[in-house]
PDB file of N, CA and C in Angstrom:
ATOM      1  N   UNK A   1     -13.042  11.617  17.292  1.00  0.00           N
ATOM      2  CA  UNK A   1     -11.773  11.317  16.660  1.00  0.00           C
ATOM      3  C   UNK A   1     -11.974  10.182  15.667  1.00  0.00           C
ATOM      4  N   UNK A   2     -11.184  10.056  14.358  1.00  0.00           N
ATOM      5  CA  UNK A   2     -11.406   8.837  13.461  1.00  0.00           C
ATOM      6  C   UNK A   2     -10.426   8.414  13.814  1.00  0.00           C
ATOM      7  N   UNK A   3     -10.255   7.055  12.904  1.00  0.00           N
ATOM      8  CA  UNK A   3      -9.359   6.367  13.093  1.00  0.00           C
ATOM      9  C   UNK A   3      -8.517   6.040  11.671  1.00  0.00           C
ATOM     10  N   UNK A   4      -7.249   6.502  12.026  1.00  0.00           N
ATOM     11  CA  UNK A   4      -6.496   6.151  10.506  1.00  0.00           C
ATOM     12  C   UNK A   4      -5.274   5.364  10.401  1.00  0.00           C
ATOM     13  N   UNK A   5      -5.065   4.730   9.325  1.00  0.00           N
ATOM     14  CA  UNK A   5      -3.955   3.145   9.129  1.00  0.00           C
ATOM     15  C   UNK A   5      -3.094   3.907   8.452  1.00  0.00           C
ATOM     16  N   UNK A   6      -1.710   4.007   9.374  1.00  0.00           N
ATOM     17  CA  UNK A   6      -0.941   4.653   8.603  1.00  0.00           C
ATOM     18  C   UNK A   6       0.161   3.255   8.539  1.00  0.00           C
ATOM     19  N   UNK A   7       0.814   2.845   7.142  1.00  0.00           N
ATOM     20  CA  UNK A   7       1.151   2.104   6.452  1.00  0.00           C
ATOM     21  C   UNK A   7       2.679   2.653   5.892  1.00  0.00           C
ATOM     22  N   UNK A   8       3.573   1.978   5.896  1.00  0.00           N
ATOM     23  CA  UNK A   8       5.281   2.265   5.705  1.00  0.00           C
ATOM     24  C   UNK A   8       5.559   1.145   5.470  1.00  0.00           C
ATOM     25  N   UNK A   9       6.723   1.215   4.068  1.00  0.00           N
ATOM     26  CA  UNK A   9       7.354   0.099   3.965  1.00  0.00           C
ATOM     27  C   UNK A   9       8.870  -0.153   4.499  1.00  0.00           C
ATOM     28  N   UNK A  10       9.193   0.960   4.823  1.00  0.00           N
ATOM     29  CA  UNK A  10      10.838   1.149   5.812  1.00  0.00           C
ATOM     30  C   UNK A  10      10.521   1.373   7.069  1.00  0.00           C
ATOM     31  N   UNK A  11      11.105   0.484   7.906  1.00  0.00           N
ATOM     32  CA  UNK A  11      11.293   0.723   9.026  1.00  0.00           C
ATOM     33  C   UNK A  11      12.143   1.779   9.725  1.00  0.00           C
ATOM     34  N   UNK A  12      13.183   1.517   8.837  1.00  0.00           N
ATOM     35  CA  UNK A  12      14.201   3.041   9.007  1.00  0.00           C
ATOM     36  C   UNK A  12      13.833   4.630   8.948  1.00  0.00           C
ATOM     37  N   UNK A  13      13.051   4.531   7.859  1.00  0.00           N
ATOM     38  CA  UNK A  13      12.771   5.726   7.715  1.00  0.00           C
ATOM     39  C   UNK A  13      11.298   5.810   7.419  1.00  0.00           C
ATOM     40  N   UNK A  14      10.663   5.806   7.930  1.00  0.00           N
ATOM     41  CA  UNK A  14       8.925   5.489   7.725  1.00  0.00           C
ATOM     42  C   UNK A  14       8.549   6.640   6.816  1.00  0.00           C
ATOM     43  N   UNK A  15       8.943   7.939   6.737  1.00  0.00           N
ATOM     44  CA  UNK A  15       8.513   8.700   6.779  1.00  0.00           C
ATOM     45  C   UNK A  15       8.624   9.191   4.875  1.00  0.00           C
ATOM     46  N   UNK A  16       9.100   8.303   4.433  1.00  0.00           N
ATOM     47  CA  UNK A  16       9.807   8.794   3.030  1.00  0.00           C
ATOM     48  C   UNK A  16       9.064   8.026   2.382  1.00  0.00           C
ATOM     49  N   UNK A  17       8.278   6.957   2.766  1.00  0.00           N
ATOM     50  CA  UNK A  17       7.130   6.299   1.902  1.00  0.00           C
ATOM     51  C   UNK A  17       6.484   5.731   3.408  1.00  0.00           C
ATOM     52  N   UNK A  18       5.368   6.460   2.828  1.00  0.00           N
ATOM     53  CA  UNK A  18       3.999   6.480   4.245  1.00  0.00           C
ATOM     54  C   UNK A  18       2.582   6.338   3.334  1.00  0.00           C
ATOM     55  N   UNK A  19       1.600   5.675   3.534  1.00  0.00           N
ATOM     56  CA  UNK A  19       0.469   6.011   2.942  1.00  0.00           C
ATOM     57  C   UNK A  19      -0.356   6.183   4.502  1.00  0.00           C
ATOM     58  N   UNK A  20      -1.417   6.692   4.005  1.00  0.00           N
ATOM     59  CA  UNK A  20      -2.475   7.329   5.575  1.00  0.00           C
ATOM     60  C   UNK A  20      -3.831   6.860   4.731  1.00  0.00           C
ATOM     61  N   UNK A  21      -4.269   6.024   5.634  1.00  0.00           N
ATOM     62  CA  UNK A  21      -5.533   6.092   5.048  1.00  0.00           C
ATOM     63  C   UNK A  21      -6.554   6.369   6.024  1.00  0.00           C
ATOM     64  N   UNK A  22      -7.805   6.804   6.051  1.00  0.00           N
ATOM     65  CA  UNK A  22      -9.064   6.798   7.057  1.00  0.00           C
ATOM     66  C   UNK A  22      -9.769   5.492   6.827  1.00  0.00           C
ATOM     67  N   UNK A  23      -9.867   4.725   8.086  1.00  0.00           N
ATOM     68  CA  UNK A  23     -10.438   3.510   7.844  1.00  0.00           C
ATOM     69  C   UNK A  23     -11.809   3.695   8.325  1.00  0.00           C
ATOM     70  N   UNK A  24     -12.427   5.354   8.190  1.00  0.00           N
ATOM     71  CA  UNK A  24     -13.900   5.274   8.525  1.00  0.00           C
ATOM     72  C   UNK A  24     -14.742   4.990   9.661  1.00  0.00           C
ATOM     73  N   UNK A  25     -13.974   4.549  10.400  1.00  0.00           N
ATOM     74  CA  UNK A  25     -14.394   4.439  12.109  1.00  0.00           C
ATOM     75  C   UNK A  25     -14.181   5.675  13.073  1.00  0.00           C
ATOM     76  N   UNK A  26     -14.655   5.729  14.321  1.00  0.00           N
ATOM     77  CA  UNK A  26     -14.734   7.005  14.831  1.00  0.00           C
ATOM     78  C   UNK A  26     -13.691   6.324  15.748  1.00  0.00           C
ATOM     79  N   UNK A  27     -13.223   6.562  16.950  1.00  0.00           N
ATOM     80  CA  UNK A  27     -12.068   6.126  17.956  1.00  0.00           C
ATOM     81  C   UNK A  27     -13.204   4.958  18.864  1.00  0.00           C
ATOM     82  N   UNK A  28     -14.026   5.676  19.031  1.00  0.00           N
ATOM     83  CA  UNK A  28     -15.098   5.662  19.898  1.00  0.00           C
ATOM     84  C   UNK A  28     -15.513   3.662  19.380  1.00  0.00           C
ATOM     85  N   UNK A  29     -16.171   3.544  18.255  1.00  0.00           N
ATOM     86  CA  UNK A  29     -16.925   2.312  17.370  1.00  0.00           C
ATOM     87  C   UNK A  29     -15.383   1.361  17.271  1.00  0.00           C
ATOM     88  N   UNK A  30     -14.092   1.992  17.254  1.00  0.00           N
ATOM     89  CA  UNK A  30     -13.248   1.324  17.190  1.00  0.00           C
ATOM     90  C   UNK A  30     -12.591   0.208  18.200  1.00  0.00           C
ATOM     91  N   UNK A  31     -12.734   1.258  19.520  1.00  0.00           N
ATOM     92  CA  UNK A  31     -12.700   0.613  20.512  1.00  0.00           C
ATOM     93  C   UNK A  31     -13.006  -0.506  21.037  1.00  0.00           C
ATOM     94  N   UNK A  32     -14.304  -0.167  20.450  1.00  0.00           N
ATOM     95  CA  UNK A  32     -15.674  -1.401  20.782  1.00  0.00           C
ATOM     96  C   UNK A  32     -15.529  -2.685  20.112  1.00  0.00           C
ATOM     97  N   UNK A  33     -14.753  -2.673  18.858  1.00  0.00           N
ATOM     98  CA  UNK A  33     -14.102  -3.890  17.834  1.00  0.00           C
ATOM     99  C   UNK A  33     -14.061  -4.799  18.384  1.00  0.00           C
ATOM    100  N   UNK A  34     -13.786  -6.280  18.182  1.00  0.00           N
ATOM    101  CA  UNK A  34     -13.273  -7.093  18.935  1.00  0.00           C
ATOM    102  C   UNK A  34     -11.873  -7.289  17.780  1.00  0.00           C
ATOM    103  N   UNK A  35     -10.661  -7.343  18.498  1.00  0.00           N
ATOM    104  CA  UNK A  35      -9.213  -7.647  17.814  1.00  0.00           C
ATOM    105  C   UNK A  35      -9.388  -8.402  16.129  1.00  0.00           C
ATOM    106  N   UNK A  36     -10.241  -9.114  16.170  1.00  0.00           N
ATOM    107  CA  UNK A  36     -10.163 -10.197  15.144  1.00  0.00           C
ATOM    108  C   UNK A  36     -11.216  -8.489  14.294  1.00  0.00           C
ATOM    109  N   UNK A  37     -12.239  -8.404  14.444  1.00  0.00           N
ATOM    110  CA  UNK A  37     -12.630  -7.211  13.737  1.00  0.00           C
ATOM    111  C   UNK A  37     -11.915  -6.530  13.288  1.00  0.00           C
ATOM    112  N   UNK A  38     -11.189  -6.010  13.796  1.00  0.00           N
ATOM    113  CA  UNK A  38      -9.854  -4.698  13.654  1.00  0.00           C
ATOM    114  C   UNK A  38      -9.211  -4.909  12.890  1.00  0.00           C
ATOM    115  N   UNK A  39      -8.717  -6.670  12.816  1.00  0.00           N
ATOM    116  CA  UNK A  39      -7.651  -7.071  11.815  1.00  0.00           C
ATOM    117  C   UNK A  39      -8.496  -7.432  10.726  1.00  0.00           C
ATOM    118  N   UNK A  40      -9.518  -7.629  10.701  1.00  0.00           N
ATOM    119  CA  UNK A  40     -10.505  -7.811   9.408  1.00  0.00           C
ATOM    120  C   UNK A  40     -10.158  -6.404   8.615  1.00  0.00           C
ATOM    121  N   UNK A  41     -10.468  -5.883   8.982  1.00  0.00           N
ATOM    122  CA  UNK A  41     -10.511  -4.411   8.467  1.00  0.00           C
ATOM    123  C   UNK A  41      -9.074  -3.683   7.911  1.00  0.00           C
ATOM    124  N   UNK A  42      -7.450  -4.297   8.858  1.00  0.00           N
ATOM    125  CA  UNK A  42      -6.989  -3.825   8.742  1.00  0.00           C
ATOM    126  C   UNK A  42      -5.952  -4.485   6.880  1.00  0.00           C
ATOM    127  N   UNK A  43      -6.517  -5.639   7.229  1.00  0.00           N
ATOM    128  CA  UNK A  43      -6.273  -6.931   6.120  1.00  0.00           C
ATOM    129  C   UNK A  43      -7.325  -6.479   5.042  1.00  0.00           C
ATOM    130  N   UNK A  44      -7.805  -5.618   4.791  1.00  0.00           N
ATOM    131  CA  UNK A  44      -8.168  -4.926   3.461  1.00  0.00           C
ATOM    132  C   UNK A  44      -7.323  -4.562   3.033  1.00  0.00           C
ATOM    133  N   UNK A  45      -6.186  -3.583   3.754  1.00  0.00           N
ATOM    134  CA  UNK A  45      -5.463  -2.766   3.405  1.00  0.00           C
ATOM    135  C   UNK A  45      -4.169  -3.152   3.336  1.00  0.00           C
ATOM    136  N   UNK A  46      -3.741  -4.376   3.548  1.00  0.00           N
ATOM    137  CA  UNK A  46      -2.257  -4.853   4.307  1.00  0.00           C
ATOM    138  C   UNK A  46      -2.633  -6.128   3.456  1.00  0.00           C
ATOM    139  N   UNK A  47      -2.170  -6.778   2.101  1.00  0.00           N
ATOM    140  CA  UNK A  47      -2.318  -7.920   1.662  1.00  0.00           C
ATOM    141  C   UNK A  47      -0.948  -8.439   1.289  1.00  0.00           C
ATOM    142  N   UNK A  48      -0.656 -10.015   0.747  1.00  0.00           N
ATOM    143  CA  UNK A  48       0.289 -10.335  -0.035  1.00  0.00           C
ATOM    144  C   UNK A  48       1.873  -9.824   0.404  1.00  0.00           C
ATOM    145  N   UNK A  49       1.969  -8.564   0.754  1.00  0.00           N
ATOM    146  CA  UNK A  49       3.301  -7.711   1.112  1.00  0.00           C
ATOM    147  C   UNK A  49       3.802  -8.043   2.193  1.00  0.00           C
ATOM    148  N   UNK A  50       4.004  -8.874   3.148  1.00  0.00           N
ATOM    149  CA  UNK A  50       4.593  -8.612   4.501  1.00  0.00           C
ATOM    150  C   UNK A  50       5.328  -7.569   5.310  1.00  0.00           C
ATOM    151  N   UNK A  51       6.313  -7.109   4.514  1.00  0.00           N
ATOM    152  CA  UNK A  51       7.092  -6.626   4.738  1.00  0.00           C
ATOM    153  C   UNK A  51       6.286  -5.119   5.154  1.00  0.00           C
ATOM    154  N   UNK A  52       5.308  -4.614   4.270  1.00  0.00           N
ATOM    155  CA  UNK A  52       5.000  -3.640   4.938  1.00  0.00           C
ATOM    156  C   UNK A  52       4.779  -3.584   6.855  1.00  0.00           C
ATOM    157  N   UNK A  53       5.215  -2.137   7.221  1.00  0.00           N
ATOM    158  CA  UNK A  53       5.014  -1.916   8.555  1.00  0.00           C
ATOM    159  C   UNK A  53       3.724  -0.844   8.865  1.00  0.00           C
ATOM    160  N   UNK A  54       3.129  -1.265   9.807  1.00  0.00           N
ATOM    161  CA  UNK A  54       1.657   0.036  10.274  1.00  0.00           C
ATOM    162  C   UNK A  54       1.586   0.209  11.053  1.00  0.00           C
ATOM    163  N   UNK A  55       0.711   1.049  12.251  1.00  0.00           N
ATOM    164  CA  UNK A  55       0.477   1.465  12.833  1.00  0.00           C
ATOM    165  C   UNK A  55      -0.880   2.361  12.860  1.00  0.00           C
ATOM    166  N   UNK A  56      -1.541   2.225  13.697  1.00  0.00           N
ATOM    167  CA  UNK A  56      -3.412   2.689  13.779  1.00  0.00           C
ATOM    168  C   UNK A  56      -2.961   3.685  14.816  1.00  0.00           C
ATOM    169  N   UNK A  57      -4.002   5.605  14.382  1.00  0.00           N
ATOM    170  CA  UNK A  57      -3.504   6.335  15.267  1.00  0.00           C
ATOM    171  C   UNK A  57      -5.219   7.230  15.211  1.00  0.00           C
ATOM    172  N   UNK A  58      -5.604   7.754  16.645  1.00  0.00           N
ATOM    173  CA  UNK A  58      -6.347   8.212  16.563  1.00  0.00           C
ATOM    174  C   UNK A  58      -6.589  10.148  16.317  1.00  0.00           C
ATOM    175  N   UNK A  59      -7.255  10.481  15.141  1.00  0.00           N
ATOM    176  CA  UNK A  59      -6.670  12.009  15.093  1.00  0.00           C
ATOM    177  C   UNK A  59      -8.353  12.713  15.006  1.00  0.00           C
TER     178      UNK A  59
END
């Protein structure tokens, strides 16, 4: 399974602006992360904006 950062800027309606990205990890190598790793990685993708909302899902 990979692992992908799915990214919304409404909370209300997530679904009407969503980006998906593959952050290239398997579920498996992800696991193994340590938290501060994870958020390294996830803070590529998540800058400056706060407001955006995410969620990491394994598919």
């Amino acid at each position: 399974m990979n692992m992908y950062l799915y990214i919304y800027k409404s909370k209300d309606s997530p679904l009407l602006d969503i980006e998906i990205i593959h952050l290239g990890y398997t579920f498996e190598k992800w696991s193994r992360m340590t938290k501060k790793e994870q958020n390294d990685v996830i803070s590529k993708y998540i800058f400056n904006n706060q407001s955006y909302h995410y969620f990491i899902k394994a598919e």
